[in-house]
Protein backbone atom coordinates (compact mmCIF):
# COMPACT_ATOMS: atom_id res chain seq x y z
CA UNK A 1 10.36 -56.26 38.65
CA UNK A 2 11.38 -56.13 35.19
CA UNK A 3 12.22 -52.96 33.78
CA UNK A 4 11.48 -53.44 30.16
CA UNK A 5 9.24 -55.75 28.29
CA UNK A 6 9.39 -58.49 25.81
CA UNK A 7 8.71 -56.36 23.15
CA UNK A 8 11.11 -54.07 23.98
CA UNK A 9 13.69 -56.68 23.65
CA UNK A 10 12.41 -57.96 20.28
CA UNK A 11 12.55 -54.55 19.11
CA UNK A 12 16.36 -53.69 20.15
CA UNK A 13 17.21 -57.57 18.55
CA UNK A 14 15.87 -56.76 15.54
CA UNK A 15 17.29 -53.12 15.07
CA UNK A 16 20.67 -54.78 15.88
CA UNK A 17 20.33 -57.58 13.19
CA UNK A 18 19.78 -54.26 10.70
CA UNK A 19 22.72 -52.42 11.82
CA UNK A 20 24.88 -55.76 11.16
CA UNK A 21 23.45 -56.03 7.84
CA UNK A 22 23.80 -52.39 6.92
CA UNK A 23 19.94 -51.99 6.30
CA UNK A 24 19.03 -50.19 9.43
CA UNK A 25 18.70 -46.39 8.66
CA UNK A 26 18.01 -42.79 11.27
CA UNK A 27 14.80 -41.01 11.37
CA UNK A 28 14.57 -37.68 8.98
CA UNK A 29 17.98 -38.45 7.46
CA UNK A 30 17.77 -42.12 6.34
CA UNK A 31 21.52 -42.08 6.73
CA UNK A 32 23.15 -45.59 7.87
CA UNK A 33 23.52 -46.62 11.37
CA UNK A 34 26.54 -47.67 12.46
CA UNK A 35 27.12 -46.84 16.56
CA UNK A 36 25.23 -49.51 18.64
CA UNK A 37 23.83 -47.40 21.29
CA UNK A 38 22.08 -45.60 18.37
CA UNK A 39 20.44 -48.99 17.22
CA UNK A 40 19.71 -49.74 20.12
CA UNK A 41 17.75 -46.21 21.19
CA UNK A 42 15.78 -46.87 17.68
CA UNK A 43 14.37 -50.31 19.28
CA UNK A 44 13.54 -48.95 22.06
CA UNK A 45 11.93 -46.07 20.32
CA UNK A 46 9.83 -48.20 18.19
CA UNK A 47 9.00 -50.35 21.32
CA UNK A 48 7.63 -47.36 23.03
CA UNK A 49 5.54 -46.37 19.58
CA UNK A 50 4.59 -49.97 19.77
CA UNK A 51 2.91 -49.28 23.23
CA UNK A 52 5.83 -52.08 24.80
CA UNK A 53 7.00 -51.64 28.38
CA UNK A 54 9.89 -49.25 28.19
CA UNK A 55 10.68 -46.48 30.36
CA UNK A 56 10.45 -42.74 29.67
CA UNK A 57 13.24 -40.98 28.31
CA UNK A 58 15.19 -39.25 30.54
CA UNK A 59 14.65 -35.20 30.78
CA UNK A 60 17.52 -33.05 29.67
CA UNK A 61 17.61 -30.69 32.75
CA UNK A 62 20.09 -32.83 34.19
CA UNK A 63 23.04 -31.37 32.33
CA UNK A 64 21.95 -27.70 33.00
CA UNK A 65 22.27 -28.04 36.79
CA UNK A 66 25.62 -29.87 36.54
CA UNK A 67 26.90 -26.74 34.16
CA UNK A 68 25.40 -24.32 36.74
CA UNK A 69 27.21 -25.92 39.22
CA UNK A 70 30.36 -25.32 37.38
CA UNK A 71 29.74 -21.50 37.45
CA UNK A 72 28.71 -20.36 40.55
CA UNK A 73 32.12 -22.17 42.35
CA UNK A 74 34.21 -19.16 43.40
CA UNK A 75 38.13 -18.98 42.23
């Protein structure tokens, strides 16, 4: 099964074709895009607004249990 659609690759293909050309810009910012994994979480972004198969953003409790982890080892 396919994990992401066609319009989430369309998306991503044409955010990258902006970050070559120096035209694709962030969110509140509007500063210039350079890193590709940025460009290509704006595609997907606008693929998801776009109502495109893409899955869910991952939650951010994953990096408190690894810190926890970290701080209940005893020395």
């Amino acid at each position: 099964m396919a994990r992401y659609g066609r319009k989430a690759s369309a998306k991503v293909r044409k955010a990258m074709k902006e970050r070559k050309r120096g035209t694709l810009q962030s969110g509140r910012s509007g500063g210039k895009v350079t890193s590709r994994k940025q460009a290509i979480a704006i595609g997907l972004s606008q693929a998801r607004r776009a109502g495109g198969k893409v899955p869910s953003r991952r939650s951010r409790s994953r990096k408190k249990t690894a810190s926890r982890r970290g701080k209940s080892r005893k020395r």
